[in-house]
Structure formats: C-alpha cells, structure tokens
N, C-alpha and C. Protein backbone atom coordinates (compact mmCIF):
# COMPACT_ATOMS: atom_id res chain seq x y z
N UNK A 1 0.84 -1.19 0.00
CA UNK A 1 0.00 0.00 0.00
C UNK A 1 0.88 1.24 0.00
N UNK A 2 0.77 2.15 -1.18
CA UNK A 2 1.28 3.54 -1.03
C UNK A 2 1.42 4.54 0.51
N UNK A 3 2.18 4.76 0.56
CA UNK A 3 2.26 6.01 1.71
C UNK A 3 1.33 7.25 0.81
N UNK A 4 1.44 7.94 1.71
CA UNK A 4 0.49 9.02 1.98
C UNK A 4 1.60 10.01 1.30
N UNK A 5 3.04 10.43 1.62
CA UNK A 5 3.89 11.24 0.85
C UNK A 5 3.93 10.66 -0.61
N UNK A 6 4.03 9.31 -0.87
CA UNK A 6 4.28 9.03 -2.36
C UNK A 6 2.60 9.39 -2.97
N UNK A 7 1.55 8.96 -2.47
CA UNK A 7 0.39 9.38 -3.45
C UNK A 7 0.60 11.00 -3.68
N UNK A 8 0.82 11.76 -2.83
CA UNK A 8 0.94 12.87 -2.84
C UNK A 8 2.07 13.47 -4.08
N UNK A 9 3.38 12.90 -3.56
CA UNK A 9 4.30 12.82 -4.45
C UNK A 9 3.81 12.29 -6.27
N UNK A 10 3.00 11.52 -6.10
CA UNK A 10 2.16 10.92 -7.32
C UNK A 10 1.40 11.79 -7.62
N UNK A 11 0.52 12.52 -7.12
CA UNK A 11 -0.63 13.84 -7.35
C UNK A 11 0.25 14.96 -7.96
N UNK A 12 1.72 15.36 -7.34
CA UNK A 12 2.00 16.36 -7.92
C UNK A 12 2.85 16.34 -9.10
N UNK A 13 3.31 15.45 -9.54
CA UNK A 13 4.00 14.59 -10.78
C UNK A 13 2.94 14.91 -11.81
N UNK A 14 1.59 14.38 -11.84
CA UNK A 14 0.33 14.32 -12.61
C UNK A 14 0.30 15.75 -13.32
N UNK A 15 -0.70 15.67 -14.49
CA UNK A 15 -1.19 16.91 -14.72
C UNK A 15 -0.44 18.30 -15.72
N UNK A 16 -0.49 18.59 -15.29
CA UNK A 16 0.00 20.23 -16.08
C UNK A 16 0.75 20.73 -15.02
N UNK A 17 2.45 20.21 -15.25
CA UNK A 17 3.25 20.58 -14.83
C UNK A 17 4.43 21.40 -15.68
N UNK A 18 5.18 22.26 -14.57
CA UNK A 18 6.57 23.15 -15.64
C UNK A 18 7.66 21.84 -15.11
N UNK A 19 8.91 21.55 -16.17
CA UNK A 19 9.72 21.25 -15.86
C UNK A 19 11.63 22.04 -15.89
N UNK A 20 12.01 21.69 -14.64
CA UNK A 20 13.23 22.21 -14.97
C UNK A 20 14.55 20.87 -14.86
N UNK A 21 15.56 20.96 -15.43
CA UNK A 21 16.80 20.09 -15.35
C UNK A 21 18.04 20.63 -14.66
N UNK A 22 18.43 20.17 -13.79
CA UNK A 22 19.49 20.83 -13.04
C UNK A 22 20.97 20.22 -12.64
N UNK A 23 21.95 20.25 -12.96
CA UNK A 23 23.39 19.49 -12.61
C UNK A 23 24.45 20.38 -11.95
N UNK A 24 24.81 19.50 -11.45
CA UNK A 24 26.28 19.96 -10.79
C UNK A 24 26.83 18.87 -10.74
N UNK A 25 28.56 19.19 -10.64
CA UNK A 25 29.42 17.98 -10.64
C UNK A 25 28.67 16.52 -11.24
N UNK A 26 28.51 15.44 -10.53
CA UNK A 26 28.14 14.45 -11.00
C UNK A 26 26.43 14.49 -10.57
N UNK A 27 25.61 15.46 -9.71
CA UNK A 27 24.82 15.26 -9.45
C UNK A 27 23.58 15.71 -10.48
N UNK A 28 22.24 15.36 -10.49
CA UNK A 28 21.23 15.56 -11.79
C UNK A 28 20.06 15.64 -10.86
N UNK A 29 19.37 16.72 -11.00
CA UNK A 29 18.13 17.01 -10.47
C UNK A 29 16.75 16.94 -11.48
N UNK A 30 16.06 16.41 -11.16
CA UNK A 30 14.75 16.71 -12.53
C UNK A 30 13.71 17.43 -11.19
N UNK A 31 13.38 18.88 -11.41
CA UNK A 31 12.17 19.33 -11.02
C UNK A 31 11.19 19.51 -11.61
N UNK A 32 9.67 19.49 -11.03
CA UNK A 32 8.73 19.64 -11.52
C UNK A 32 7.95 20.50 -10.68
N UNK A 33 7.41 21.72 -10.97
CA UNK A 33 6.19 22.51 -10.25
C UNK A 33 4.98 22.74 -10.94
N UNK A 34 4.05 23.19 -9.97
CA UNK A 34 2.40 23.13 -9.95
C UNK A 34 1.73 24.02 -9.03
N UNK A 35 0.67 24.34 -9.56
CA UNK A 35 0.42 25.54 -8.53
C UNK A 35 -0.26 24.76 -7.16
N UNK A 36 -0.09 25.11 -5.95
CA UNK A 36 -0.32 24.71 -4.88
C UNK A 36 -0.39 24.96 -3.64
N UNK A 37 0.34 24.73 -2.40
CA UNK A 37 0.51 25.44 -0.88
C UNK A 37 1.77 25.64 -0.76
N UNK A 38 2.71 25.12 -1.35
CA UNK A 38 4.59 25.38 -1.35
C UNK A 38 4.69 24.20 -0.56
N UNK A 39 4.64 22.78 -1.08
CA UNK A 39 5.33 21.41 -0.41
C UNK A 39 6.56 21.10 -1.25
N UNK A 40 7.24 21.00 -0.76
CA UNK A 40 8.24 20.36 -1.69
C UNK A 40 8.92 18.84 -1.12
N UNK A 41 8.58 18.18 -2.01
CA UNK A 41 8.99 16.56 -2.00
C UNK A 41 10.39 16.38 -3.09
N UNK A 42 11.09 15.91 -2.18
CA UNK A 42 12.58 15.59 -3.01
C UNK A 42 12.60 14.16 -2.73
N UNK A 43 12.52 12.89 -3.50
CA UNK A 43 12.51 11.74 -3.85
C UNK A 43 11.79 11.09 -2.71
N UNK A 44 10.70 11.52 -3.44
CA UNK A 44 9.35 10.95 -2.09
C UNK A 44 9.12 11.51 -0.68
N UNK A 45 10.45 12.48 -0.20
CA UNK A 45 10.29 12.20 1.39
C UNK A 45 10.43 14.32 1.22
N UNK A 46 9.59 14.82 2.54
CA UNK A 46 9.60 15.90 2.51
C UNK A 46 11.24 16.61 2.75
N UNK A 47 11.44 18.29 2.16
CA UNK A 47 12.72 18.68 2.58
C UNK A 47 13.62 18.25 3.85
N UNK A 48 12.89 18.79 5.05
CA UNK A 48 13.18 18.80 6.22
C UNK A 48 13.99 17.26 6.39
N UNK A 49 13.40 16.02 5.77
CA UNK A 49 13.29 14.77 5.98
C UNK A 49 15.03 14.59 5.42
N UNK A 50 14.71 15.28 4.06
CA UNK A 50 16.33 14.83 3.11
C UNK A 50 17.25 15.86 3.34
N UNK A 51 17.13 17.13 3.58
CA UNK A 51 18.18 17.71 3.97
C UNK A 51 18.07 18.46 5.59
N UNK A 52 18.97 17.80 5.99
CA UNK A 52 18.68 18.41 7.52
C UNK A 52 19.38 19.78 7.61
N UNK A 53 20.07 20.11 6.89
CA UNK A 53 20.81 21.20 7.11
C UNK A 53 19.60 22.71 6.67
N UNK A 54 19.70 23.38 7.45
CA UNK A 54 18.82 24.94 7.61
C UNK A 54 19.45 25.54 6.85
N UNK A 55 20.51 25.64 6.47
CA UNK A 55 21.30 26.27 4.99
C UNK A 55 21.07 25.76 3.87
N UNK A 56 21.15 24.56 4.19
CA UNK A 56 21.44 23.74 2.65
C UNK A 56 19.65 24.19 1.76
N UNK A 57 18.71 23.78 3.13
CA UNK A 57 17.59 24.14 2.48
C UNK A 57 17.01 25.67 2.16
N UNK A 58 17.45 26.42 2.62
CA UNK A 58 17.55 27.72 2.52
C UNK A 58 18.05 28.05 0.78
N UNK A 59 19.27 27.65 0.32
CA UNK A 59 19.98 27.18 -0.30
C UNK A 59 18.54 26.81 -1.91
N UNK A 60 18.31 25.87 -1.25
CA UNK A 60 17.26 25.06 -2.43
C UNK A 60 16.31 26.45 -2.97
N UNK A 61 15.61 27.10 -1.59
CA UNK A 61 14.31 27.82 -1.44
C UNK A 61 14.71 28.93 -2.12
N UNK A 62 15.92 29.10 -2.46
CA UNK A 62 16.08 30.81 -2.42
C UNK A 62 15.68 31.04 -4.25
N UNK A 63 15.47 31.02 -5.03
CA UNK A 63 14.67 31.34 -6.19
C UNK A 63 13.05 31.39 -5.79
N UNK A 64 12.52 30.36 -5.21
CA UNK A 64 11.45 30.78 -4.91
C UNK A 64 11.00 32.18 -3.34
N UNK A 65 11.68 32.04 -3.17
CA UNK A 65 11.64 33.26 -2.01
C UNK A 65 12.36 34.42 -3.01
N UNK A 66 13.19 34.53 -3.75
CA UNK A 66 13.47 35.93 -4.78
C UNK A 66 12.27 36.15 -5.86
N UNK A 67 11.64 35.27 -6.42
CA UNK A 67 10.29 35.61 -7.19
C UNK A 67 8.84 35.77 -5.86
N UNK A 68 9.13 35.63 -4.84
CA UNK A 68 8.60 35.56 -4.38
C UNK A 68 6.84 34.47 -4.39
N UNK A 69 7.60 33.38 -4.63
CA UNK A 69 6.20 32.08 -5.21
C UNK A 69 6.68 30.82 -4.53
N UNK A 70 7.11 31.11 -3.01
CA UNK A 70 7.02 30.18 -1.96
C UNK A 70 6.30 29.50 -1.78
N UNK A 71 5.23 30.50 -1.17
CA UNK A 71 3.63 29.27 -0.67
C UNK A 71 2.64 29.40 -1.79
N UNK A 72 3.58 29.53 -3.18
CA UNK A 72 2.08 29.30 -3.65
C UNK A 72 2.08 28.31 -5.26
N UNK A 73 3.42 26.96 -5.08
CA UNK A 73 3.81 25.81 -5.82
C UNK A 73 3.84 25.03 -4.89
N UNK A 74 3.59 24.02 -5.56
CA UNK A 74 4.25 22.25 -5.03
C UNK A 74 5.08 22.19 -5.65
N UNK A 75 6.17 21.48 -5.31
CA UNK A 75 7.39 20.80 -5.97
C UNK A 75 7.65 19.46 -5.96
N UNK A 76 7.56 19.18 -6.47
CA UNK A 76 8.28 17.70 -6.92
C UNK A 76 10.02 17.65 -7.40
N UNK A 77 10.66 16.82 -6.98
CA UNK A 77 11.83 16.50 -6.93
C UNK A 77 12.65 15.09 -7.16
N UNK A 78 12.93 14.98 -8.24
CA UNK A 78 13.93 13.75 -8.39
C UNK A 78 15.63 13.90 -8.36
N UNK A 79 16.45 13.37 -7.47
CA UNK A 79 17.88 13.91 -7.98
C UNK A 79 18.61 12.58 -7.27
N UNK A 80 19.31 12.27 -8.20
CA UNK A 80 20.43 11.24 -8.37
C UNK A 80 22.07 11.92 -8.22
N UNK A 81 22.86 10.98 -7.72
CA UNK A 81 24.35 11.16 -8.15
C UNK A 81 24.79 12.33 -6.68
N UNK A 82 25.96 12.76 -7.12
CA UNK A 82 26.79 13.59 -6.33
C UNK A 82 26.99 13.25 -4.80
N UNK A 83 27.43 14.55 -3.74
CA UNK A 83 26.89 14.62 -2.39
C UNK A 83 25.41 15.46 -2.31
N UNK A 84 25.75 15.81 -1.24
CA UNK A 84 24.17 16.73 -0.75
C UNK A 84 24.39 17.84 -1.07
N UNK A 85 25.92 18.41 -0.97
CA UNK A 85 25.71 19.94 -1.34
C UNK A 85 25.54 19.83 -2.58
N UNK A 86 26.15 18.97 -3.70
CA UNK A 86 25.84 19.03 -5.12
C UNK A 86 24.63 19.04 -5.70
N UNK A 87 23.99 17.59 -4.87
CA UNK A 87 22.63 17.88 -5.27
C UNK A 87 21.75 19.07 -5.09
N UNK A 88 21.93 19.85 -4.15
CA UNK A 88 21.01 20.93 -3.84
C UNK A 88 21.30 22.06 -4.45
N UNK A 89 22.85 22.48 -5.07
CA UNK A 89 22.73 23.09 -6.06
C UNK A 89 22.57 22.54 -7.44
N UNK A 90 22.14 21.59 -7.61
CA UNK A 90 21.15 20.94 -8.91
C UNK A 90 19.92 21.33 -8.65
N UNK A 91 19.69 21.05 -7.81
CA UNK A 91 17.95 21.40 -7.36
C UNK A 91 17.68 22.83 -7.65
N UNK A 92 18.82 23.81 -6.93
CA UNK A 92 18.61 25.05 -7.08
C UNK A 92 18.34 25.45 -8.24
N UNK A 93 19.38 24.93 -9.43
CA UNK A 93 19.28 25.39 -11.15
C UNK A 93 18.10 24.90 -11.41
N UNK A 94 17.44 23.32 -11.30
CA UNK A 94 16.21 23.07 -11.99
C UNK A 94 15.16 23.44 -11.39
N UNK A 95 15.03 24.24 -10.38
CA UNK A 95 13.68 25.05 -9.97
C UNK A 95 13.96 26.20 -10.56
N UNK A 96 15.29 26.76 -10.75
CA UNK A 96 15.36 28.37 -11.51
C UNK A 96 14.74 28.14 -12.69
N UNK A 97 15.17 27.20 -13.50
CA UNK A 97 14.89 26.57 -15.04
C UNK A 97 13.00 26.68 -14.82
N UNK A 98 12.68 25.86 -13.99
CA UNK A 98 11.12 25.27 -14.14
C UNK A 98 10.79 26.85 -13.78
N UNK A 99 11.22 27.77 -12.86
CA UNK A 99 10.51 28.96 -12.69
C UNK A 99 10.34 29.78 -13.82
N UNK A 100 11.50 30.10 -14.87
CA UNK A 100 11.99 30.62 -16.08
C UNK A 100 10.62 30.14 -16.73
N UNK A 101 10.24 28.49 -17.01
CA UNK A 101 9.44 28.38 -18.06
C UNK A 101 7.78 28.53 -17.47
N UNK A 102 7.58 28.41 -16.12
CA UNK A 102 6.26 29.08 -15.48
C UNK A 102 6.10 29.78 -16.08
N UNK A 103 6.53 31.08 -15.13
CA UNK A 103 6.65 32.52 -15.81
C UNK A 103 7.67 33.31 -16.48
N UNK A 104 7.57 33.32 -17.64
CA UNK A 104 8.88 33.65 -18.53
C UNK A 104 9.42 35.84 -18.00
N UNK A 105 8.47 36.47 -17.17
CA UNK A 105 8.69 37.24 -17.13
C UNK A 105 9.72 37.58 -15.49
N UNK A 106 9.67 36.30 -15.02
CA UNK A 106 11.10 36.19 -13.93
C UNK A 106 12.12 35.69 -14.47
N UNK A 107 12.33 35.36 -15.92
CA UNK A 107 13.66 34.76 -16.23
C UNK A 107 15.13 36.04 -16.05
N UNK A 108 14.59 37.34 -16.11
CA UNK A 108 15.54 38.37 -15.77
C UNK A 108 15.87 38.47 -14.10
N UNK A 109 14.96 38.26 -13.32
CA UNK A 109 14.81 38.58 -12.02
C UNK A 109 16.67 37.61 -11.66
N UNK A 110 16.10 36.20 -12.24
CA UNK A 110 16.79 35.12 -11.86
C UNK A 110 17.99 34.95 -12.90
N UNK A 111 18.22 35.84 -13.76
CA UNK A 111 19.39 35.81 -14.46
C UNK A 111 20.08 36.69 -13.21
N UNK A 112 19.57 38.07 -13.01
CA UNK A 112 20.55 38.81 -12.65
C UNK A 112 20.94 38.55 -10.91
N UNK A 113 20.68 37.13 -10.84
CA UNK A 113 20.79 37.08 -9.37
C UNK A 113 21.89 35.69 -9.62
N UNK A 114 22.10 35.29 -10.89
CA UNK A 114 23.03 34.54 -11.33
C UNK A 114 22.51 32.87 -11.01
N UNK A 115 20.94 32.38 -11.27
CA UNK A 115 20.68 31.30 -10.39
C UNK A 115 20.49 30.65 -11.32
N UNK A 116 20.06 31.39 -13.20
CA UNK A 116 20.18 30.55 -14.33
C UNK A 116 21.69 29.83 -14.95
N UNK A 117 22.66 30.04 -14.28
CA UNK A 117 23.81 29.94 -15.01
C UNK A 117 24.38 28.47 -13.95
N UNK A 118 24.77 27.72 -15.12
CA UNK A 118 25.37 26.20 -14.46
C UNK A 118 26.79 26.59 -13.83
N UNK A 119 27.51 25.80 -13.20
CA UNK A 119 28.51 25.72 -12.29
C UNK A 119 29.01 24.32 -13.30
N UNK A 120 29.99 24.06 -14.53
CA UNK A 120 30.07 23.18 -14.50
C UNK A 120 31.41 22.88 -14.51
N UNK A 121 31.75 23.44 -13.65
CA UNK A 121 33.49 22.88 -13.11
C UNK A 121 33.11 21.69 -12.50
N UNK A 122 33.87 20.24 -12.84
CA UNK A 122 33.87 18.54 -12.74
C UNK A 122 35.68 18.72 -11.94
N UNK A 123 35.20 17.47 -11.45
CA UNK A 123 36.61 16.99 -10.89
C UNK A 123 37.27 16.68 -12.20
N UNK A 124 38.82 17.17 -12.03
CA UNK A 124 39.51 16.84 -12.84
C UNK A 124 40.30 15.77 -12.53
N UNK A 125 40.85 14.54 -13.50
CA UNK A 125 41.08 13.20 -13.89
C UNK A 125 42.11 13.48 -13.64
N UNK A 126 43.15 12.28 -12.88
CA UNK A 126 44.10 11.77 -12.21
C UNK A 126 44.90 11.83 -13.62
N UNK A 127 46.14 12.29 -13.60
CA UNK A 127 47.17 11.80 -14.81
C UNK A 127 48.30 10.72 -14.24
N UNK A 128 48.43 10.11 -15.23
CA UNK A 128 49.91 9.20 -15.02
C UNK A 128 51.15 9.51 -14.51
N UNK A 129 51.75 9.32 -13.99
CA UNK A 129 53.22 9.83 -12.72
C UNK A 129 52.62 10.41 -11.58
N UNK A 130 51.61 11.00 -11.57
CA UNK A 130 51.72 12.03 -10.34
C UNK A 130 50.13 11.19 -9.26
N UNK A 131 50.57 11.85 -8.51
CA UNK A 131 49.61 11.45 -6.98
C UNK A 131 47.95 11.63 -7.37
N UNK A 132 47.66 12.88 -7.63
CA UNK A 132 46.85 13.39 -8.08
C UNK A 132 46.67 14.14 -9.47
N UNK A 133 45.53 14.79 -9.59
CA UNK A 133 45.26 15.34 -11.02
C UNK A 133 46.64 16.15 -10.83
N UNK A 134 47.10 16.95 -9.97
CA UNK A 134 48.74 17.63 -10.38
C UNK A 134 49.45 17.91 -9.66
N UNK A 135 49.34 16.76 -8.57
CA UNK A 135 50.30 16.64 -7.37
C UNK A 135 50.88 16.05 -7.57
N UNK A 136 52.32 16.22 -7.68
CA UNK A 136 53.34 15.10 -8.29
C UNK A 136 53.64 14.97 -6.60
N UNK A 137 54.93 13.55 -6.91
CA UNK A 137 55.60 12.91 -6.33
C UNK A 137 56.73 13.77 -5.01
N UNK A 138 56.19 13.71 -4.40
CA UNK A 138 57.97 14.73 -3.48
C UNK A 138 59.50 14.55 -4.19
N UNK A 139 60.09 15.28 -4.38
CA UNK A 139 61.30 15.23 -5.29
C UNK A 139 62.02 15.04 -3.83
N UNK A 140 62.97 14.11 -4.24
CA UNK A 140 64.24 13.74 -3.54
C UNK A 140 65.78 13.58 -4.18
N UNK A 141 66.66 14.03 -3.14
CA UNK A 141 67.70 14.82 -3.92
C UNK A 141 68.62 13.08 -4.21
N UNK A 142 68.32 11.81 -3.42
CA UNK A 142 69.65 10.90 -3.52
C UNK A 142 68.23 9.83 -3.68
C-alpha cells in the first residue's frame, strides 16, 4: 500500500506541470512545479526529511523566495548522483529553469541574481606519474 507522501508525491507529478533540469558535478536534479501550498517533496520524502541542514535548504528555497512564489507551488523533486551539497545546487538550477518556463517574465529577475547559469566545473582526472590530477611525487635529492 502507497504512503500518503508518495500518493501525494504521485498527485504532484500528474497533470499540467513546468519542468526544470538541473546538474552539478556528478549530481542531476529533474524538477517539476504546480500551482499549490509550497510542499516540496525531493525523492518521495519531505525537505526537512532529506536535507537536515537549515542552509542547505535555505539554499534550495532561495529562487522561490526571490520571485517571491514560496507558498504558492508544489514541488516535486527527483535527484540522483553527487553529495548533498551538489545535489542541492542541482535542485537550485532546476527550480530556476522550471521557474523561467512558469513565468517567462522572472527569467531576468533570476538571471541577474546569477541562479540561471550552471557551475560546470567537474573533478579533474588523475594523470599518469603524479599522486593526483597535479600533485606530483615529493622530489628527492639521492
């Protein structure tokens, strides 16, 4: 039998939704919003539940607290890969994205607050001889 967050989570998936896509490092966010009371479900389980941190979620919220359209979407949330801070700035880009295609007349609000623009600096790949991507070896004189 379904929980009560996944039907819910299922209700707000449904329907006539905006979508946004969001990455960082290795992490991938797919958001979806709808007009509603401001719940936001990130892979079935409420914010509070997946990110305990009062920043981190702060962090997520802050496009919708700069358009000011907090309490008045549901969110839906899928995100795979990374850590937690990665994911949540994935989350952050694909709610800017899904807000952009809501209402196309906040896509300036949220350009000039820099929340449309990706971060896509990746770890850079280990090379051959050295320790790390460009930490070589300690030089020794004998």
């Amino acid at each position: 039998m379904p929980s009560a967050k996944l039907k819910k989570f299922q209700q707000i998936s449904k329907g006539k939704y905006f979508a946004g896509i969001g990455r960082r490092k290795s992490a991938s966010a797919r958001v979806r919003i709808i007009a509603g009371k401001g719940e936001i479900l990130i892979n079935e389980k409420e914010i509070k539940d997946y990110f305990s941190s009062k920043f981190t979620q702060d962090l997520i919220a802050s496009p919708l607290k700069l358009t000011g359209t907090d309490k008045k979407l549901d969110i839906s949330i899928l995100v795979t890969g990374g850590g937690k801070q990665s994911q949540a700035e994935a989350i952050r880009l694909g709610l800017s994205r899904a807000l952009a295609k809501y209402q196309p007349n906040l896509k300036s609000t949220l350009k000039k607050s820099g929340l449309l623009t990706q971060d896509a600096r990746e770890k850079e790949r280990k090379k051959p001889g050295l320790k790390r991507a460009r930490r070589a070896p300690q030089w020794q004189k004998r």
